[in-house]
Structures are given as structure tokens and as C-alpha cells.
C-alpha atoms as a PDB file:
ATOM      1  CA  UNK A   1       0.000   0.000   0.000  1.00  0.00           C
ATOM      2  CA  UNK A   2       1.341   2.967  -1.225  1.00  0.00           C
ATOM      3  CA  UNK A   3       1.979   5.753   1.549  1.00  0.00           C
ATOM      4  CA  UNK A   4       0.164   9.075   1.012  1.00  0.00           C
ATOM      5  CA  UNK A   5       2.968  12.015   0.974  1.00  0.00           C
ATOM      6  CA  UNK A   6       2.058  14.169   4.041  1.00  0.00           C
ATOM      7  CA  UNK A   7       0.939  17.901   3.140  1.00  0.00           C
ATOM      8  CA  UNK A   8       3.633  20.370   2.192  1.00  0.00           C
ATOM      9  CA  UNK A   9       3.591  23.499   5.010  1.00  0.00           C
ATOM     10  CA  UNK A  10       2.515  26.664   3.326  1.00  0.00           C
ATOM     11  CA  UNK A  11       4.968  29.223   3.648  1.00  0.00           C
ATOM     12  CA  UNK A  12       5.352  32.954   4.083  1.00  0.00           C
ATOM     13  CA  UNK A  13       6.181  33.020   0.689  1.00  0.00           C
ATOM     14  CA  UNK A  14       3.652  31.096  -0.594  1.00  0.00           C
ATOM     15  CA  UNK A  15       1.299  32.992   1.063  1.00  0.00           C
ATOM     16  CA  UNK A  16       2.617  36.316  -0.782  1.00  0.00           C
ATOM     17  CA  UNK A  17       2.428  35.005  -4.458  1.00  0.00           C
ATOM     18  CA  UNK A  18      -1.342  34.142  -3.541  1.00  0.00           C
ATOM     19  CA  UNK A  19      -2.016  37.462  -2.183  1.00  0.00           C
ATOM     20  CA  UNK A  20      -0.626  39.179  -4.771  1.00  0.00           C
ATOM     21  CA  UNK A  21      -1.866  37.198  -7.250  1.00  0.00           C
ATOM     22  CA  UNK A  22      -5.394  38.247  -5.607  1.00  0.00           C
ATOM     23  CA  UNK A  23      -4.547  41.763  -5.388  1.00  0.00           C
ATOM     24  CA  UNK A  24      -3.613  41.381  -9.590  1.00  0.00           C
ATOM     25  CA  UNK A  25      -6.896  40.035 -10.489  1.00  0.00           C
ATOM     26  CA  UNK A  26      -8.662  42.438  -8.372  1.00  0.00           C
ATOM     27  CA  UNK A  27      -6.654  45.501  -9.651  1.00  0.00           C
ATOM     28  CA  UNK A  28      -7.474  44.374 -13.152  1.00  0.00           C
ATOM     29  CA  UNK A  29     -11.104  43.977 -12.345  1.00  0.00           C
ATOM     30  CA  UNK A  30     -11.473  47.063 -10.850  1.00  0.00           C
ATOM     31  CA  UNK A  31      -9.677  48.632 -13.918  1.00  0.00           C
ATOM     32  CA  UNK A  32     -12.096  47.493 -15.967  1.00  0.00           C
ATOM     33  CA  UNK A  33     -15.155  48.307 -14.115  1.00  0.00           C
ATOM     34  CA  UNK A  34     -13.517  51.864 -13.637  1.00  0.00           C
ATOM     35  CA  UNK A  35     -13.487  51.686 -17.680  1.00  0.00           C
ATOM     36  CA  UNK A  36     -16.750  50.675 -18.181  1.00  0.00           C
ATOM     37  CA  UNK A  37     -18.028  53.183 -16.073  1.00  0.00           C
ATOM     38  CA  UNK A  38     -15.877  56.057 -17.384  1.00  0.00           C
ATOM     39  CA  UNK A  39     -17.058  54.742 -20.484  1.00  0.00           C
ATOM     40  CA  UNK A  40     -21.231  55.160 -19.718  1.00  0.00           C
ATOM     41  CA  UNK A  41     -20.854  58.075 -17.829  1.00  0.00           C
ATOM     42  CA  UNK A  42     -19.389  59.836 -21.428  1.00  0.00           C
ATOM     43  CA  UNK A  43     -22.028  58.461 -23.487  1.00  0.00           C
ATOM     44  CA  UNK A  44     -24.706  59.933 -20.775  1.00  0.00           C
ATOM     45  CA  UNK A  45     -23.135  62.771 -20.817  1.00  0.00           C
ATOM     46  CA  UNK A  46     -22.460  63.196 -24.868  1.00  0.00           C
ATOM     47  CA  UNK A  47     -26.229  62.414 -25.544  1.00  0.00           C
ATOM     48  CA  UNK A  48     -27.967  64.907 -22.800  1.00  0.00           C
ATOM     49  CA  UNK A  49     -28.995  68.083 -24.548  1.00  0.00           C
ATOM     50  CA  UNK A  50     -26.861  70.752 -23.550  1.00  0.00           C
ATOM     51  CA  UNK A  51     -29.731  72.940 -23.501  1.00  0.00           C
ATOM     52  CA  UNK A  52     -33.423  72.978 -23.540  1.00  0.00           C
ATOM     53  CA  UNK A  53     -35.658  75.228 -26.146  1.00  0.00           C
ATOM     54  CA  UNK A  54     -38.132  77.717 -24.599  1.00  0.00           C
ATOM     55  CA  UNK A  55     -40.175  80.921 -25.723  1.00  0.00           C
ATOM     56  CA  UNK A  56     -42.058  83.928 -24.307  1.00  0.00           C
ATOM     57  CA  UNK A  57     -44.227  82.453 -21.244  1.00  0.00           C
ATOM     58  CA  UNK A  58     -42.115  79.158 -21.583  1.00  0.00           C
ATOM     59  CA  UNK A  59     -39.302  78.546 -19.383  1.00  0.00           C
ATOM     60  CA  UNK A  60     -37.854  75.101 -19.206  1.00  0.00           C
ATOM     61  CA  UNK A  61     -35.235  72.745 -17.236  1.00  0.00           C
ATOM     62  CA  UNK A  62     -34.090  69.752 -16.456  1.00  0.00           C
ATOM     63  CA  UNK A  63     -31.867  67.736 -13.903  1.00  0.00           C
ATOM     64  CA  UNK A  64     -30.105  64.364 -13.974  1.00  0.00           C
ATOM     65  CA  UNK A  65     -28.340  62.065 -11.363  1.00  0.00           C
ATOM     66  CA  UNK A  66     -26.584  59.172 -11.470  1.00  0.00           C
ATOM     67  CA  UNK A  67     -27.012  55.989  -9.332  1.00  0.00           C
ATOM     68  CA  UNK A  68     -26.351  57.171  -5.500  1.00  0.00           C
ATOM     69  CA  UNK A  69     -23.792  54.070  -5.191  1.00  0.00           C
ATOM     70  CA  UNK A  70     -21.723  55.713  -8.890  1.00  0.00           C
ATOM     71  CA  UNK A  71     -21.452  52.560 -10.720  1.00  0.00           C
ATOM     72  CA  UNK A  72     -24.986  51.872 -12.485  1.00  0.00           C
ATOM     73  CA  UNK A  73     -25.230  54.574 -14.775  1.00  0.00           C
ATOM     74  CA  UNK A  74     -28.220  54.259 -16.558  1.00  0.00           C
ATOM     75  CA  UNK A  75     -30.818  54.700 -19.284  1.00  0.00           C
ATOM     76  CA  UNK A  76     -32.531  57.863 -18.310  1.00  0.00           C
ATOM     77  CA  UNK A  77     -32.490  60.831 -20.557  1.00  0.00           C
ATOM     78  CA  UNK A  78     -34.670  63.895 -21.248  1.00  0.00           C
ATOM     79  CA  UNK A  79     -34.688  66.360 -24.685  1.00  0.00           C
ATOM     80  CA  UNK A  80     -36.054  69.442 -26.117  1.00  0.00           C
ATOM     81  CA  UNK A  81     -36.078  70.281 -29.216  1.00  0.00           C
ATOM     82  CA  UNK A  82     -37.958  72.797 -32.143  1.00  0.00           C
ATOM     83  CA  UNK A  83     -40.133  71.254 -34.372  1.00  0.00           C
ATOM     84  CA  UNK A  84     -40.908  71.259 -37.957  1.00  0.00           C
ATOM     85  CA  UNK A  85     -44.284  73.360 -37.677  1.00  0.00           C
ATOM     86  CA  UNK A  86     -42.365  75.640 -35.005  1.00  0.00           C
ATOM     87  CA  UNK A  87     -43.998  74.049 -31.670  1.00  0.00           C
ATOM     88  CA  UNK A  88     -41.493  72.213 -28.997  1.00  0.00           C
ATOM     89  CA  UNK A  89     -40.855  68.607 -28.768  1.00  0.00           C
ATOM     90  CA  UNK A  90     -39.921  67.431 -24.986  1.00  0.00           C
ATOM     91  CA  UNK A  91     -38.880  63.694 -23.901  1.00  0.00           C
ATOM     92  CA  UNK A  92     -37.878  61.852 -20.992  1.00  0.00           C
ATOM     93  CA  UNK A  93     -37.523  58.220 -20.749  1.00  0.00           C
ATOM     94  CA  UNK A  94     -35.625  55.380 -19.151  1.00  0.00           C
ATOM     95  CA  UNK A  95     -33.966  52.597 -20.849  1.00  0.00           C
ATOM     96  CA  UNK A  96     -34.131  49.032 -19.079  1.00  0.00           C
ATOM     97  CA  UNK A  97     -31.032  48.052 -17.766  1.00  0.00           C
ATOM     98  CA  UNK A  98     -27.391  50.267 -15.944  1.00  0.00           C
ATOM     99  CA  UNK A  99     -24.986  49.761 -17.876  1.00  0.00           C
ATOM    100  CA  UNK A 100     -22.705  50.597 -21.129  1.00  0.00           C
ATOM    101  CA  UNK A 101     -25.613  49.107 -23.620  1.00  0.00           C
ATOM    102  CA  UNK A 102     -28.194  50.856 -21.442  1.00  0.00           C
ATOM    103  CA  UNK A 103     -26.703  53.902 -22.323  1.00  0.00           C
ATOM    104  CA  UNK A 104     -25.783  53.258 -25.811  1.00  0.00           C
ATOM    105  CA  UNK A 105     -29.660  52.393 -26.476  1.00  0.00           C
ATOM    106  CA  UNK A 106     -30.781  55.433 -24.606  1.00  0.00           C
ATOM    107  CA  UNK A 107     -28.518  57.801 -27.179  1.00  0.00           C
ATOM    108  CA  UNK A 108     -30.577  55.875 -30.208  1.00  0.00           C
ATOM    109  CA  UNK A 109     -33.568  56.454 -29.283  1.00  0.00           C
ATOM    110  CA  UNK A 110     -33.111  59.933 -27.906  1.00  0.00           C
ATOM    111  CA  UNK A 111     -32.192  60.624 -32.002  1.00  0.00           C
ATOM    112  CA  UNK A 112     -34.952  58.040 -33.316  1.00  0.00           C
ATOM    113  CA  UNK A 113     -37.669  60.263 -31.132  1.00  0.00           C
ATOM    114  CA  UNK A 114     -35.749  63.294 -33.158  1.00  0.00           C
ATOM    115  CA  UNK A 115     -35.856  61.865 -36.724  1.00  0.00           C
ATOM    116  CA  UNK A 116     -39.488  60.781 -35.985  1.00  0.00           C
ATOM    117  CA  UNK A 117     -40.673  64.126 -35.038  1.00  0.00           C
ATOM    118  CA  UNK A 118     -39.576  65.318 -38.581  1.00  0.00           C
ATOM    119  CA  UNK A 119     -42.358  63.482 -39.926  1.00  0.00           C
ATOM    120  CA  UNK A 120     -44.992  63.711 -37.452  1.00  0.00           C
ATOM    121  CA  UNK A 121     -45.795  66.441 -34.869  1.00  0.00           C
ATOM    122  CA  UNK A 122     -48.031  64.448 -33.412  1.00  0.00           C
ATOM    123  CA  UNK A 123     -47.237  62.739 -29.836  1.00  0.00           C
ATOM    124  CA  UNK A 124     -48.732  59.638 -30.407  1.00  0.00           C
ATOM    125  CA  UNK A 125     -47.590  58.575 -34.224  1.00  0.00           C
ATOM    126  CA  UNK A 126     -44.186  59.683 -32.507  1.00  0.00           C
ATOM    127  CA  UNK A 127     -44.134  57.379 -30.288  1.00  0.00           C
ATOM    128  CA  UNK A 128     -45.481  54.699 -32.649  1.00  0.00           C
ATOM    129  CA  UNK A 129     -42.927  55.002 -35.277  1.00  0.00           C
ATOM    130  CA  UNK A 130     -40.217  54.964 -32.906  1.00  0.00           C
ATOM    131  CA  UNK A 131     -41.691  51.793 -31.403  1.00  0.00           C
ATOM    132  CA  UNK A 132     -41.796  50.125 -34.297  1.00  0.00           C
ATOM    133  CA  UNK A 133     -38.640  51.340 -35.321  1.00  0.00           C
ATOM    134  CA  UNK A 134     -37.178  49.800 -32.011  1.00  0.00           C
ATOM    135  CA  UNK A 135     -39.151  46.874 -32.283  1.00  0.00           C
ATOM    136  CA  UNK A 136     -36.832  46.203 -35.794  1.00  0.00           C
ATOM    137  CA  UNK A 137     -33.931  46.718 -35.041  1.00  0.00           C
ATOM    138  CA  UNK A 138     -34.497  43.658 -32.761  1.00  0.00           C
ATOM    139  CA  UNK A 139     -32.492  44.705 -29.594  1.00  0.00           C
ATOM    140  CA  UNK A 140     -33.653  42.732 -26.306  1.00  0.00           C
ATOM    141  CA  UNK A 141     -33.974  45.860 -24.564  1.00  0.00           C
ATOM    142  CA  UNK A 142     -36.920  48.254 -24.075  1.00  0.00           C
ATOM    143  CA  UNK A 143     -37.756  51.663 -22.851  1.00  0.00           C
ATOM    144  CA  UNK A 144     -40.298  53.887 -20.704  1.00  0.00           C
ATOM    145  CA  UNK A 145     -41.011  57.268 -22.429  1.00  0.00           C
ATOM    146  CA  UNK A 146     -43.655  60.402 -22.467  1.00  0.00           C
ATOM    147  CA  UNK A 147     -43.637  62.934 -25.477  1.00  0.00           C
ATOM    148  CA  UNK A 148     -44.576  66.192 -25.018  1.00  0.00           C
ATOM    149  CA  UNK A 149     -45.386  68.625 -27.872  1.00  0.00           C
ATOM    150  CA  UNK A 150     -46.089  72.546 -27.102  1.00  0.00           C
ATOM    151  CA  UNK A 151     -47.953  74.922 -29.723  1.00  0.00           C
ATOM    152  CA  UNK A 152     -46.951  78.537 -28.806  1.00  0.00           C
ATOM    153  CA  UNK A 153     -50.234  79.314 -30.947  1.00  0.00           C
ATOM    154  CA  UNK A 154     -52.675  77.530 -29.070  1.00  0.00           C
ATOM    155  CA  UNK A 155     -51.136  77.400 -25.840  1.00  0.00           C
ATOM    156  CA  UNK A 156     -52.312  73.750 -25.812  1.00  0.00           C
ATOM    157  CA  UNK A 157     -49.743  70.909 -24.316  1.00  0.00           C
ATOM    158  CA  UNK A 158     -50.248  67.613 -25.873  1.00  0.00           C
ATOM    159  CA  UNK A 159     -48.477  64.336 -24.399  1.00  0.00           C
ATOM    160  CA  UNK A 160     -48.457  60.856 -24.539  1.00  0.00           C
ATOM    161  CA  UNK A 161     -46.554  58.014 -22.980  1.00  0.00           C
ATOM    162  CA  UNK A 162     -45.330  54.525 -23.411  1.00  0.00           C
ATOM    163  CA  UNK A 163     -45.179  52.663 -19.614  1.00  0.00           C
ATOM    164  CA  UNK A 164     -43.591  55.887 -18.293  1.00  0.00           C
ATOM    165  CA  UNK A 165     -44.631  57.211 -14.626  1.00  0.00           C
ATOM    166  CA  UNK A 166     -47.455  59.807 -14.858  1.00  0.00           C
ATOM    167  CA  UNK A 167     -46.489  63.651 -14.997  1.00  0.00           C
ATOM    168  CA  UNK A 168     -46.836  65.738 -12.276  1.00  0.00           C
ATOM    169  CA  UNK A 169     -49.027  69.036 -12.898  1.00  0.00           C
ATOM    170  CA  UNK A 170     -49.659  72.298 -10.679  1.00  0.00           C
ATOM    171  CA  UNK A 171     -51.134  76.091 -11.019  1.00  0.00           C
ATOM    172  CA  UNK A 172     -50.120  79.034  -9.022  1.00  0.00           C
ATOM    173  CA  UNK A 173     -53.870  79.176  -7.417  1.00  0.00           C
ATOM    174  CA  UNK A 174     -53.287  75.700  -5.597  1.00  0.00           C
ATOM    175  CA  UNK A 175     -54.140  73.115  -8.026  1.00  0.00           C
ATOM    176  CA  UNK A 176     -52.114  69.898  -8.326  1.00  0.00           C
ATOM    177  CA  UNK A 177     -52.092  66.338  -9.387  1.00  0.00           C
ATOM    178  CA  UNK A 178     -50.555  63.500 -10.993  1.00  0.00           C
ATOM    179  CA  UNK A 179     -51.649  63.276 -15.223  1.00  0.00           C
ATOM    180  CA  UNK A 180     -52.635  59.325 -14.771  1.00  0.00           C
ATOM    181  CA  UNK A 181     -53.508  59.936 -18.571  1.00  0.00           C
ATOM    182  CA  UNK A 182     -54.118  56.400 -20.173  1.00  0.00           C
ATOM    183  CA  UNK A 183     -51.136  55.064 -22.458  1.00  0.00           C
ATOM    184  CA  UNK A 184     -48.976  52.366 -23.962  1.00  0.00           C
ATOM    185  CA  UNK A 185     -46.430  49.510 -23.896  1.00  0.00           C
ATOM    186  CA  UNK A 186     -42.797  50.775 -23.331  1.00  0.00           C
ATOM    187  CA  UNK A 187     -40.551  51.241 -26.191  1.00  0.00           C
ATOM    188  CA  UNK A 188     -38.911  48.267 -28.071  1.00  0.00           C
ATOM    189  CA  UNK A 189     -41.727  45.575 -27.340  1.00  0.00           C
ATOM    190  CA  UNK A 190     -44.366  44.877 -29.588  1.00  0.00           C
ATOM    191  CA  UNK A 191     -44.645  46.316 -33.301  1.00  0.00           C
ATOM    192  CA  UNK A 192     -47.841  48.268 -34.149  1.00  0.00           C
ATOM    193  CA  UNK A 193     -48.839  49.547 -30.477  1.00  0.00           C
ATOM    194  CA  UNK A 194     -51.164  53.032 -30.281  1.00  0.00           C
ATOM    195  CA  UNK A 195     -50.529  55.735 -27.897  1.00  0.00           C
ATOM    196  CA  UNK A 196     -53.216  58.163 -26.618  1.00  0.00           C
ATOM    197  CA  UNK A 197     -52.821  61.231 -27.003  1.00  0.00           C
ATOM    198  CA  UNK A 198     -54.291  64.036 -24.445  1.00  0.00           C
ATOM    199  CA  UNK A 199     -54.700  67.754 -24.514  1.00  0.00           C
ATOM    200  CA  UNK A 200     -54.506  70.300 -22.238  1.00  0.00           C
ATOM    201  CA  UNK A 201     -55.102  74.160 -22.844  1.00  0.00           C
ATOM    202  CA  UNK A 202     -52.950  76.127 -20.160  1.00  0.00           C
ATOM    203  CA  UNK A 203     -55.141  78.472 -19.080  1.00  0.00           C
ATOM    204  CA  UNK A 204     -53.570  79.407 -15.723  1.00  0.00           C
ATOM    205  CA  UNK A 205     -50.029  79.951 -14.862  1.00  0.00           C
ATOM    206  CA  UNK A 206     -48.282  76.801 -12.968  1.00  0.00           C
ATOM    207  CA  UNK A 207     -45.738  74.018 -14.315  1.00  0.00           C
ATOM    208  CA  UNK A 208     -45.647  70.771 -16.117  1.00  0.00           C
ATOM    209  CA  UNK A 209     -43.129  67.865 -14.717  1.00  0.00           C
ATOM    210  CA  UNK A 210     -41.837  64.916 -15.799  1.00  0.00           C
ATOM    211  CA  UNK A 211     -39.800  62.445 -13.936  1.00  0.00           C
ATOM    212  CA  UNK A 212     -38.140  58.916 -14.466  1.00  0.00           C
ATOM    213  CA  UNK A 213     -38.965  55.908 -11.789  1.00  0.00           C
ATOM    214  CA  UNK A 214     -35.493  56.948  -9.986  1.00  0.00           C
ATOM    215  CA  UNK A 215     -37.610  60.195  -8.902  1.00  0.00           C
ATOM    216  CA  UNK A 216     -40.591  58.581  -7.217  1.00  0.00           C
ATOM    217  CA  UNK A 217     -39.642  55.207  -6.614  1.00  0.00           C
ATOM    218  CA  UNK A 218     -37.132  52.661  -4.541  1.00  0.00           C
ATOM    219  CA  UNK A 219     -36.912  49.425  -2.592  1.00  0.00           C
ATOM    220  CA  UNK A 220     -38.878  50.681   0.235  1.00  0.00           C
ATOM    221  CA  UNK A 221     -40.721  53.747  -1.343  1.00  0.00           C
ATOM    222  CA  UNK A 222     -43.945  52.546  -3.466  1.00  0.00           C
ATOM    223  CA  UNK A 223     -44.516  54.846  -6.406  1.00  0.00           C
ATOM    224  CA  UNK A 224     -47.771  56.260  -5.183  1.00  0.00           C
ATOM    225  CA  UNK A 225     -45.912  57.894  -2.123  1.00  0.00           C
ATOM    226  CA  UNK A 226     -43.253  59.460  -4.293  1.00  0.00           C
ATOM    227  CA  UNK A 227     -46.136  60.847  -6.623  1.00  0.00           C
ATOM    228  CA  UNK A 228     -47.282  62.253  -3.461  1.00  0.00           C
ATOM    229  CA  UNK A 229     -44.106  63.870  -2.597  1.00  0.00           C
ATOM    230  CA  UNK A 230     -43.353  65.277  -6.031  1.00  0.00           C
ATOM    231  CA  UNK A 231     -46.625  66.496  -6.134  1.00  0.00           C
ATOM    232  CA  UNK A 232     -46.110  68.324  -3.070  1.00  0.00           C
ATOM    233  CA  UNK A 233     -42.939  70.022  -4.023  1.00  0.00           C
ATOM    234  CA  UNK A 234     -44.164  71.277  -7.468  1.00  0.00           C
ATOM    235  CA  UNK A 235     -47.522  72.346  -5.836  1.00  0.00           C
ATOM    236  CA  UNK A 236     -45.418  74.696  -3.605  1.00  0.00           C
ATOM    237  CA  UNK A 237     -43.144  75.540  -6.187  1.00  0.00           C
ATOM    238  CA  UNK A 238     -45.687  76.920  -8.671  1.00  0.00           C
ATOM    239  CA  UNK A 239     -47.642  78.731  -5.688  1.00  0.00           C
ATOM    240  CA  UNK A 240     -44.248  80.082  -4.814  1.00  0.00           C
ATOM    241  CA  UNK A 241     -43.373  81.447  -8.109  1.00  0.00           C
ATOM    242  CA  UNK A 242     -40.288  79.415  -8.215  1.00  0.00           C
ATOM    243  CA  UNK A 243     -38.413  79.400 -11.248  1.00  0.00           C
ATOM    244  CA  UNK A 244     -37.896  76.368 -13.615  1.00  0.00           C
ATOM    245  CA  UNK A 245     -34.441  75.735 -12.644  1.00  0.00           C
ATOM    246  CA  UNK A 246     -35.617  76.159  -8.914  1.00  0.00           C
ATOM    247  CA  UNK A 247     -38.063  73.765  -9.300  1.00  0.00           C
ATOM    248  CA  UNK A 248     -36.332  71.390 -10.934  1.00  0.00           C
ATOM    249  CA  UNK A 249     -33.612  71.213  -8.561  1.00  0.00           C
ATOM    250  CA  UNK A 250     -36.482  71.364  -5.635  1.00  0.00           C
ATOM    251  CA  UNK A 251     -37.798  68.091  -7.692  1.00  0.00           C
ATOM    252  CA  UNK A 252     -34.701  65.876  -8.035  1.00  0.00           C
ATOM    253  CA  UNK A 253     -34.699  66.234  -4.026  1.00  0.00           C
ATOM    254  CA  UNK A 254     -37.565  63.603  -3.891  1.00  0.00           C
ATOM    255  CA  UNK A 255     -34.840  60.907  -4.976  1.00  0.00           C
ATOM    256  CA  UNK A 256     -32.820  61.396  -1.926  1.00  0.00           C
ATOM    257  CA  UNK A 257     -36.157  59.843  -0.302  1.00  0.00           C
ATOM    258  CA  UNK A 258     -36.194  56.746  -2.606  1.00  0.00           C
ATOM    259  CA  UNK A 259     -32.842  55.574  -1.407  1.00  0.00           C
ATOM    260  CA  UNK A 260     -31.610  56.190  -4.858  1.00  0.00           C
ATOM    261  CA  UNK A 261     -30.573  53.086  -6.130  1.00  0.00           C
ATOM    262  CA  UNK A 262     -31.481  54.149  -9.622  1.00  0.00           C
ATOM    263  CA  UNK A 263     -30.648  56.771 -11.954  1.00  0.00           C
ATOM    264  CA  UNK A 264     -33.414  59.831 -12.332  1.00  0.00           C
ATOM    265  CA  UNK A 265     -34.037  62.469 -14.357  1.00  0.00           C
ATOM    266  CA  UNK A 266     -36.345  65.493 -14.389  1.00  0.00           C
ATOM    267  CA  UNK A 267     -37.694  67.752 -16.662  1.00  0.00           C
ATOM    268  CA  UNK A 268     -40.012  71.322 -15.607  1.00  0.00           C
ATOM    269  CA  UNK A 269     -42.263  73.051 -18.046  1.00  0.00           C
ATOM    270  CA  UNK A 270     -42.897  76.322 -16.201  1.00  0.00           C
ATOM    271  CA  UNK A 271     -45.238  78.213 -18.215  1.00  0.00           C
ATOM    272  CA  UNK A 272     -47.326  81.981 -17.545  1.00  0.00           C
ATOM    273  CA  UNK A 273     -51.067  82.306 -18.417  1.00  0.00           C
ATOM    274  CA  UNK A 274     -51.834  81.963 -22.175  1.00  0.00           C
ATOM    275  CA  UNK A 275     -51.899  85.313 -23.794  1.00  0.00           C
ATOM    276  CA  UNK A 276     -55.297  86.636 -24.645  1.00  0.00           C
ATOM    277  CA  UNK A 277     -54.557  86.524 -28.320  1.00  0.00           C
ATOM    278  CA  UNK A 278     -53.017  83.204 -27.701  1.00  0.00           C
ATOM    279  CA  UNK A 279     -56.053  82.033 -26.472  1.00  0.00           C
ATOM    280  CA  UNK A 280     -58.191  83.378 -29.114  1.00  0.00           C
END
């Protein structure tokens, strides 16, 4: 019977080439993590609007945050933008997933929702080509989005939305509540889907908000409180008189509240009390 060679003793020294063999593969990991973060947070950055459109009576802004933790940068965008017929285009979305492709995806369909508009002014057929747009290129993920189109003539704010979280209105008399206006699938998941669109005549001076989930929603805050809380803070912000910037950075405080483990974005329509030729 063959005698079994007793264990070697681990040395000192073998105990340093382990540990730094360790420390390597952890370096390198972290290197590339570091990279792929770098990486999203440029394409996030490179595909935000540097600034939003606005007219006479029409003050806009918008906010974005990260992931409170740094690493899952995400899908979330908002845009503004002049369309063909001279009325604004507005959108804010959020892309499913945190990561590099997440961000990639967001940047294409922040430009499909552009290329769309060319064609149609209409919220809802925008939405509905760039679904089925998304829906061919065949990517496995999809996307939350409203669409917001202003006429400066009219003074009437049309929107629709695919999945995303209901906007949040107020007027400077007191009014308030969350637009829990009918709608779609998300982006990107099954060709030929319709998206209502609804109207709304701004009669009174107040603002217009929309937010991604990050906003109004976390592990332990169910989106019907953050709604609530929003609501709040706009309420008192178009009472107030705030600004659009103000109230926009007054707004992106709710996600402090949601523990933040997502990405969020934010986007204020402040707008004055339709001119009386406007109105006419």
C-alpha cells in the first residue's frame, strides 16, 4: 500500500504570491469596471442636450443624477427640441437596464424620437414610429417614455406616454395632481402599439413635470408615495413662483427619499397664463 505524501507546510512566501496574485486580479477587475463606467458616464453625458428650447411664457429645465452608489449609470435621458411646424418637442424616458448598452440604447432612441418628429408632430404617431422602429432593429432591450409637444399658438400641451410614470401638474392658485392619462407599452416591445394622445389648454399659470422611476420610486418607497411627494414640491413651487431651474432642482430632491438606487431624471415646463390673443 502505497503511503500518502504528508501535506507540504505553506509558507510565508507562498502565502505572498497568492495574495498578490489576488490583489492582480482584483486591480485588473477594478480597472475594468472603472473603464466601463468612465465609459457610460461619457455616453450619458455626450447624448444629454446641452440645452433645452423655450419661448415667451415658456421657461424650461431639467436635472439628472446618477445611481447614488456611482457605478450603475443608466438609461434615463430627457430632450427638447424645435419642431418642424415651429412648436417644442420634450422627452424623458428610461432605458431598461445600468450599464454601457443601457446607455448606448438610450442615445438611439433619444435621435430616433428626433428623426421621428420630422415626420410627425403628433405625440402619439411619434411614439409609434419609434416603437416600431425599435421593435426592428431587434435589440432585447426596451424603454419607458412620455412625449410632449407645445404649440406657442394655441397654448395647448399635448403628451403621450409609453409605460412611463405619470407627470406631475400644478397652477399658481393651488391646483395639483398626478396626469394618470391612459397610455402604452414601453418602447422596443411589440410592433404596431397606439398611444393616446391628451390635450390640455394652459389656461392658468403653474408648471408641467416629468420624472423617471429613480424620482418617485425605490426598494422601500412605493410609487404612489413618491407621486405624493413630487406632487407636493411642485404644488409649492408653482404657488411660490419658483423658477424652472428652482423647481427642478427642488424636484430631483424627492430621490434622496427613494434611497436612490437608480438613476433619475427630471424635466419642468414652467409656463405663464396663455396670452389673450393666444387664447383666441
Amino acid at each position: 500500500m502505497a503511503r500518502r505524501r504528508p501535506p507540504r507546510s505553506v509558507t510565508a512566501d507562498d502565502l505572498l504570491t497568492t495574495l498578490g496574485r489576488l490583489t492582480a486580479q482584483a486591480r485588473e477587475s477594478a480597472e475594468l469596471q472603472r473603464a466601463r463606467v468612465e465609459l457610460a458616464e461619457a455616453l450619458q453625458r455626450d447624448t444629454l442636450p446641452t440645452a433645452l428650447p423655450a419661448l415667451p411664457g415658456l421657461r424650461t429645465a431639467a436635472r439628472y443624477a446618477p445611481a447614488r452608489n456611482g457605478l450603475d449609470i443608466g438609461g434615463d435621458w430627457y430632450d427638447g427640441f424645435v419642431m418642424p411646424d415651429g412648436s417644442l418637442g420634450f422627452s424623458i424616458g428610461d432605458v431598461q437596464g445600468h450599464d454601457v448598452e443601457a446607455a448606448a440604447f438610450m442615445g438611439q432612441i433619444r435621435i430616433g424620437l428626433r428623426a421621428v418628429a420630422t415626420a410627425s408632430t403628433d405625440p402619439g404617431e411619434v411614439l409609434s414610429r419609434a416603437n416600431d422602429l425599435l421593435v426592428s432593429v431587434g435589440r432585447e432591450l426596451f424603454a419607458t417614455c412620455t412625449f410632449v409637444r407645445f404649440d406657442p399658438i394655441t397654448w395647448v400641451l399635448e403628451s403621450a406616454r409609453a409605460g412611463h410614470v405619470p407627470a406631475i401638474w400644478a397652477t399658481a392658485d393651488g391646483r395639483c395632481g398626478a396626469a394618470q392619462d391612459p397610455g402604452g407599452l414601453p418602447l422596443g416591445i411589440q410592433p404596431g402599439e397606439g398611444y393616446p394622445v391628451i390635450r390640455r389648454r394652459l389656461t392658468q399659470e403653474g408648471a408641467f413635470v416629468l420624472v423617471t422611476d429613480g424620482v418617485v420610486e425605490g426598494p422601500t418607497v412605493p410609487i404612489d408615495a413618491g407621486l405624493d411627494r413630487v406632487t407636493r414640491l411642485v404644488r409649492s413651487g408653482a404657488r411660490s413662483g419658483a423658477c424652472a431651474d428652482e423647481l427642478a432642482a427642488q424636484v430631483m430632491t424627492a430621490a434622496a427619499y427613494t434611497d436612490h438606487t437608480d438613476d433619475a431624471a427630471v424635466l419642468v415646463l414652467r409656463h405663464d397664463v396663455a396670452a389673450p390673443e393666444r387664447a383666441a
